[in-house]
Protein backbone atom coordinates (compact mmCIF):
# COMPACT_ATOMS: atom_id res chain seq x y z
CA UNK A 1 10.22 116.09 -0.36
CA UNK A 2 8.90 115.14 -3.93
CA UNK A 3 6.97 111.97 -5.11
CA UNK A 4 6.16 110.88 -8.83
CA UNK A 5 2.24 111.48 -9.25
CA UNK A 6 0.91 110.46 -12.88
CA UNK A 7 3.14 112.88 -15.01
CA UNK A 8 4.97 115.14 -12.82
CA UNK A 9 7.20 115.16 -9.65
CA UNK A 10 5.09 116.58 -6.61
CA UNK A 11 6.26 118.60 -3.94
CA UNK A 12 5.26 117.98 -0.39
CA UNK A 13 6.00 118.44 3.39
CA UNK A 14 4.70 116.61 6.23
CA UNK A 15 4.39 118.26 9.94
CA UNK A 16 3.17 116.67 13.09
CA UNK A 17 1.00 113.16 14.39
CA UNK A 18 -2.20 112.00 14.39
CA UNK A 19 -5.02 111.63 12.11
CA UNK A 20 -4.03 113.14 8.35
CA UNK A 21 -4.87 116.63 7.23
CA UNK A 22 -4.34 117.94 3.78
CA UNK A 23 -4.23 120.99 2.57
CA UNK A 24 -4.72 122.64 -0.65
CA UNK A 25 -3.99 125.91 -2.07
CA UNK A 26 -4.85 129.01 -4.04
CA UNK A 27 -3.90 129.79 -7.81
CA UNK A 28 -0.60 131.77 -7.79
CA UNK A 29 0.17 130.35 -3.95
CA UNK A 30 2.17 127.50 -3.21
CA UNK A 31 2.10 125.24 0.10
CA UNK A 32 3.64 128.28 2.29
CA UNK A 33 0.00 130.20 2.26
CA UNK A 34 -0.16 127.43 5.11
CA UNK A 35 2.25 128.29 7.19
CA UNK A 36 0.21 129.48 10.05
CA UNK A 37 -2.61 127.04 10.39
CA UNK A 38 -0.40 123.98 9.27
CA UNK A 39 1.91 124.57 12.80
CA UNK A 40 -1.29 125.38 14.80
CA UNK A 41 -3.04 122.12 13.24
CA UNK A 42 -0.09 120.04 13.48
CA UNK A 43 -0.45 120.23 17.36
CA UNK A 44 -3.21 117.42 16.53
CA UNK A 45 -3.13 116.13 13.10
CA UNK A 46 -0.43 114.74 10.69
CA UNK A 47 -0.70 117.62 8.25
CA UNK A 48 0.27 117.06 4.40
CA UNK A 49 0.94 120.25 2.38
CA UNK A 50 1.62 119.81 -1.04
CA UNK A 51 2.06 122.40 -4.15
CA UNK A 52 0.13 122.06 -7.22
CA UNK A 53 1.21 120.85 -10.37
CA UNK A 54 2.34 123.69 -12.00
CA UNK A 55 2.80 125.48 -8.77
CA UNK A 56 5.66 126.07 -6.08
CA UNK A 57 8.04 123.25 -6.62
CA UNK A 58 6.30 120.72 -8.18
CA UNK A 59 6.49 119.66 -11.87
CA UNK A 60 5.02 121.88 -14.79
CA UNK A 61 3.99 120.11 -17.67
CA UNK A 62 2.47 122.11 -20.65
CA UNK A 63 -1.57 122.93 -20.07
CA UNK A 64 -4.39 123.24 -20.29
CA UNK A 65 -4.80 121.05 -16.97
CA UNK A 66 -7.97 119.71 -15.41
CA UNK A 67 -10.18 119.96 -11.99
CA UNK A 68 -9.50 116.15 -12.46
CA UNK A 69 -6.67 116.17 -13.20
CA UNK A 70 -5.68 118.04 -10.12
CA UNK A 71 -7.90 115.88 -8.38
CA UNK A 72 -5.91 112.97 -9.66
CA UNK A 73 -2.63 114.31 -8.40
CA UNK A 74 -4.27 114.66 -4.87
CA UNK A 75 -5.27 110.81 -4.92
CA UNK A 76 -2.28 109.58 -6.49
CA UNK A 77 -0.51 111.62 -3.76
CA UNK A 78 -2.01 110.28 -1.07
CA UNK A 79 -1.73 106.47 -2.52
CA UNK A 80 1.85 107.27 -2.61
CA UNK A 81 1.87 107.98 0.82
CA UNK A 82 -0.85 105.37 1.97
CA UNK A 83 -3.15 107.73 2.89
CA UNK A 84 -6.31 106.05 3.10
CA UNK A 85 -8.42 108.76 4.88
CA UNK A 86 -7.99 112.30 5.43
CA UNK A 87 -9.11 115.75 6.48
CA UNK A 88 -9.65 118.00 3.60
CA UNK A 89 -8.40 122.20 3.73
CA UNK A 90 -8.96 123.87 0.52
CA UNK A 91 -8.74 127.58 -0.39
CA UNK A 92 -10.01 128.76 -3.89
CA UNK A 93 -8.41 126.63 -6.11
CA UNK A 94 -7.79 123.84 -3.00
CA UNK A 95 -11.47 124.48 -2.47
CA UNK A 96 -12.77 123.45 -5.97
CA UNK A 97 -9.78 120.57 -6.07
CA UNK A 98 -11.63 118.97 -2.51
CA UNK A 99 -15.48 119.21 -4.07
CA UNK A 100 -13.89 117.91 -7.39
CA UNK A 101 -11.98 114.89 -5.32
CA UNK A 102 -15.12 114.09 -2.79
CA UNK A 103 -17.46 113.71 -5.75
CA UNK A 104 -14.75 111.82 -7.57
CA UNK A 105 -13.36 109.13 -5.19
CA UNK A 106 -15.95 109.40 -2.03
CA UNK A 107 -15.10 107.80 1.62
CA UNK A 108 -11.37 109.17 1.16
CA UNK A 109 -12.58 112.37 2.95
CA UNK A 110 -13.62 112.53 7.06
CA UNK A 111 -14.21 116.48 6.47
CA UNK A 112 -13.56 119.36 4.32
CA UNK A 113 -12.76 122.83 4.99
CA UNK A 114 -13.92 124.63 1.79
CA UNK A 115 -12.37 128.63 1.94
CA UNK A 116 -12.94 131.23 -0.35
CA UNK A 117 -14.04 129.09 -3.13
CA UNK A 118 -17.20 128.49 -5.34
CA UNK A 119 -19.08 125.28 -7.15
CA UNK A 120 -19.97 126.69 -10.03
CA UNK A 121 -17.93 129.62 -12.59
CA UNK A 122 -19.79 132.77 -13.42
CA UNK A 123 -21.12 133.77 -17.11
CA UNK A 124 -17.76 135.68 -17.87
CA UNK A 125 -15.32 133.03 -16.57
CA UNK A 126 -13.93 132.23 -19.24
CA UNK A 127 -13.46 135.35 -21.31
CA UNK A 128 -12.08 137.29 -17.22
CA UNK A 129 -9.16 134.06 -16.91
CA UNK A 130 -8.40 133.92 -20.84
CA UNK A 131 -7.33 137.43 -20.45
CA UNK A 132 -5.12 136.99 -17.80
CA UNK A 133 -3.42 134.19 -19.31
CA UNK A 134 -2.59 136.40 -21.94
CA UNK A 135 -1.55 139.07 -19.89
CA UNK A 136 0.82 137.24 -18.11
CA UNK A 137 2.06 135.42 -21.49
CA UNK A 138 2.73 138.53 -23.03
CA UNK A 139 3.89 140.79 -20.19
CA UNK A 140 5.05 137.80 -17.37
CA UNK A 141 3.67 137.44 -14.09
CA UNK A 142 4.54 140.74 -12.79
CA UNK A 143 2.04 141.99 -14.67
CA UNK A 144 -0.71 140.69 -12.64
CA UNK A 145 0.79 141.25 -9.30
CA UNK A 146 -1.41 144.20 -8.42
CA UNK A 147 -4.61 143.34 -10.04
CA UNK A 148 -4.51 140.02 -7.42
CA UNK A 149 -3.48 141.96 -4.75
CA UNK A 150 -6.04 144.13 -4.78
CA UNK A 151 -8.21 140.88 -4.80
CA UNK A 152 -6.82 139.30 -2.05
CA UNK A 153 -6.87 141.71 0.17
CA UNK A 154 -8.72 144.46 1.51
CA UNK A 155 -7.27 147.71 1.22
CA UNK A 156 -6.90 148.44 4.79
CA UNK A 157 -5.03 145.71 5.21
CA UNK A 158 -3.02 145.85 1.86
CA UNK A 159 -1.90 149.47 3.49
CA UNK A 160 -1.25 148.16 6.98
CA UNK A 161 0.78 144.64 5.98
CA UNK A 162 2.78 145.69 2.91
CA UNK A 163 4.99 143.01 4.49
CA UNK A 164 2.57 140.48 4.10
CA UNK A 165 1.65 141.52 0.76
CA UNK A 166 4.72 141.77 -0.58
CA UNK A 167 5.89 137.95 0.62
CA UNK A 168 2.56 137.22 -1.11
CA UNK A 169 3.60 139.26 -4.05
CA UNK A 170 6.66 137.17 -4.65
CA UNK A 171 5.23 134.52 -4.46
CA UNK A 172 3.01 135.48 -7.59
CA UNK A 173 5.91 136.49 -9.27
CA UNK A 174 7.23 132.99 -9.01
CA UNK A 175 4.96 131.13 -10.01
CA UNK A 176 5.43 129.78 -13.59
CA UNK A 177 3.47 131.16 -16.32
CA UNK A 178 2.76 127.67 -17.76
CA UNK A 179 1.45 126.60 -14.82
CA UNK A 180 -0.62 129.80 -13.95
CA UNK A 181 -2.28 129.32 -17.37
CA UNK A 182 -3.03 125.79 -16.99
CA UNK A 183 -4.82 126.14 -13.75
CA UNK A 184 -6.76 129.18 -15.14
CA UNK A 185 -7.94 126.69 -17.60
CA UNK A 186 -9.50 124.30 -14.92
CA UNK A 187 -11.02 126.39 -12.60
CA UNK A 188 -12.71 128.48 -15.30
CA UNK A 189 -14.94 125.98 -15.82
CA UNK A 190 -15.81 124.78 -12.69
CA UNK A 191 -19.12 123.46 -12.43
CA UNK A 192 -20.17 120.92 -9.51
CA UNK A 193 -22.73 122.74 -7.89
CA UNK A 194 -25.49 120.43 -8.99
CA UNK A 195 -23.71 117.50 -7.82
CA UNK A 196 -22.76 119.17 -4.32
CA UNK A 197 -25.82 116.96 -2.41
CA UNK A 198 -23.64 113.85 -3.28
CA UNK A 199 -21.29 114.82 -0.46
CA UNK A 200 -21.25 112.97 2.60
CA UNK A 201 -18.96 114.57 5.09
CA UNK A 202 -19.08 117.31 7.44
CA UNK A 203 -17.77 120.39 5.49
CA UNK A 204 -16.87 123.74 6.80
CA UNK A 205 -17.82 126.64 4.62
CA UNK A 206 -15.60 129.81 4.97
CA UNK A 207 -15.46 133.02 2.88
CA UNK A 208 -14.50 136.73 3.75
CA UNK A 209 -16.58 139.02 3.43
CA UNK A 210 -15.13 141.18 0.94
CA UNK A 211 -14.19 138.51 -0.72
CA UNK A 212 -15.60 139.49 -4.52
CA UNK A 213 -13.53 137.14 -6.44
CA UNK A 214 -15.36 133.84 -4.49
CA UNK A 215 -18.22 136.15 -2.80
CA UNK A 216 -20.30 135.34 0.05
CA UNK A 217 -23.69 134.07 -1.88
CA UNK A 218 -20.74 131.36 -3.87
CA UNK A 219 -20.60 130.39 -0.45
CA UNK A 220 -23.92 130.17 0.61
CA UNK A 221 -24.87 127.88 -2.37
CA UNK A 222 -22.02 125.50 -1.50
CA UNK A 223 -23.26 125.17 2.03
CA UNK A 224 -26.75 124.72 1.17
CA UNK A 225 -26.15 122.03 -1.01
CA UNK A 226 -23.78 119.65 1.25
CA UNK A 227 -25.65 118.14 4.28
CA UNK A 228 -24.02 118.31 7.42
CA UNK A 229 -22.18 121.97 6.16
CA UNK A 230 -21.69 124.84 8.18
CA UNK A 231 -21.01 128.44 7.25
CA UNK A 232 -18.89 131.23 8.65
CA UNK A 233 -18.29 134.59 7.27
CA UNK A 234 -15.39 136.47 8.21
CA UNK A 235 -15.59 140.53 8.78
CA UNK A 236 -12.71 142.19 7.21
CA UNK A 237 -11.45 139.92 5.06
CA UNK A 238 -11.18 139.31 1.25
CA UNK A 239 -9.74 136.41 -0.79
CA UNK A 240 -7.11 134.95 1.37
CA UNK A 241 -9.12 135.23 4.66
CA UNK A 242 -6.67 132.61 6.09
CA UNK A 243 -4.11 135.64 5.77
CA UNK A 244 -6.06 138.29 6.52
CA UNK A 245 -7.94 137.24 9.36
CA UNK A 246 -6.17 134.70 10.55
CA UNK A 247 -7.34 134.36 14.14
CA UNK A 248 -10.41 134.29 13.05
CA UNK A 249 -10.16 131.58 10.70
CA UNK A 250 -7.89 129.49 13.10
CA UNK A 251 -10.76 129.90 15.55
CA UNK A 252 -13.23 128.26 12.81
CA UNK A 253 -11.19 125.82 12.26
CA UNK A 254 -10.51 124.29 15.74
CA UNK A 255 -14.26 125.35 16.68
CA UNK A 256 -15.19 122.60 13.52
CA UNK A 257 -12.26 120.33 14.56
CA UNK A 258 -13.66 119.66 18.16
CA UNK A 259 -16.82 118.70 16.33
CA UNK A 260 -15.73 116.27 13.76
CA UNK A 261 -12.10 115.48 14.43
């Protein structure tokens, strides 16, 4: 299904009842990285998925785009929907997208899941995503295919579940280079960490262990800075811990769920 949000046509699907559940995903990904905890979680939520702008099969306008901008998208989404309230599941990109929305329009959240994700972009952020944009200008998308592979995955696991990999792989390679360069563009300079205290809902912190791109100590500092935060560090996992370790993260999530849902 697709809505108008501000400037582009969003893509969405909606699975199961009860209380609403968003979630958000990574750079490169589109709504599908979900598929595994959005049937498990639609046992007891109404779960929204949505793709990006830029992403999957929503609208791609010309960049650079925005943390509030993306932000925007999510509220105009929901107002489009008449979401009021809702659970919040974020994964690198989703996960800066939720901190950037709860500071931004707060009370719209009941919790957030923030995965693999940080507050606040390191000294070389913007030179390490300005190259590749222009690697994936000049060469296409392919081009960085490996490079976020080996990211996002352990290499155990990138040797055990080349059919994994390669669905994710695909996915990459179909994601639109206008819209992988505007959303390099926003997260690049993400910067919220200071403002993280602000928060006022219970948050679940996860990030894989291996995960170098969004590491551990990114993690740390995010749950040490919202009150009522938990942590959980998954063994054997890199970016896309969801993936990788997905029992384990389903387990985190219905552990948290008991407590807040």
């Amino acid at each position: 299904m697709k809505v108008r949000t501000n400037d582009i046509e969003t893509n969405y699907v909606i699975e199961g009842e009860g209380p609403w559940l968003t979630m958000s995903h990574s750079l490169a990904c589109n709504l599908s990285m979900w598929d595994e905890q959005a049937k498990l979680l639609a046992r007891r939520f109404k779960v929204l998925r949505y793709d990006a702008r830029g992403h999957g099969a929503s609208g791609v306008p010309p960049g650079p785009y925005t943390l509030d901008q993306l932000a925007d998208d999510a509220k105009a989404l929901f107002d489009a929907l008449g979401i009021q309230r809702t659970h919040w599941v974020g994964l690198s990109m989703g996960g800066m997208i939720g901190q950037t929305f709860a500071l931004k329009y707060p009370g719209r959240f009941q919790s957030m899941v923030l995965a693999d994700t940080t507050s606040r972009r390191p000294p070389n952020a913007e030179q390490m995503w300005a190259d590749r944009v222009r690697t994936a200008r000049a060469q296409g998308m392919e081009a960085v295919v490996e490079s976020t592979l080996a990211r996002w995955f352990t290499e155990p696991y990138r040797e055990k579940r080349a059919d994994v990999t390669q669905r994710i792989a695909q996915g990459i390679r179909a994601t639109p280079v206008e819209g992988f360069a505007g959303c390099c563009d926003a997260i690049a300079r993400v910067d919220v960490l200071d403002r993280l205290k602000e928060i006022r809902c219970p948050t679940l912190v996860i990030v894989g262990e291996q995960d170098h791109g969004t590491p551990p100590e990114a993690a740390k500092l995010i749950a040490a800075n919202i009150a009522d935060s938990e942590l959980v560090v998954i063994p054997s996992a890199a970016h896309l811990s969801n993936i990788e370790q997905a029992d384990v993260f389903n387990k985190a999530l219905l552990t948290f769920y008991d407590r807040v849902a």
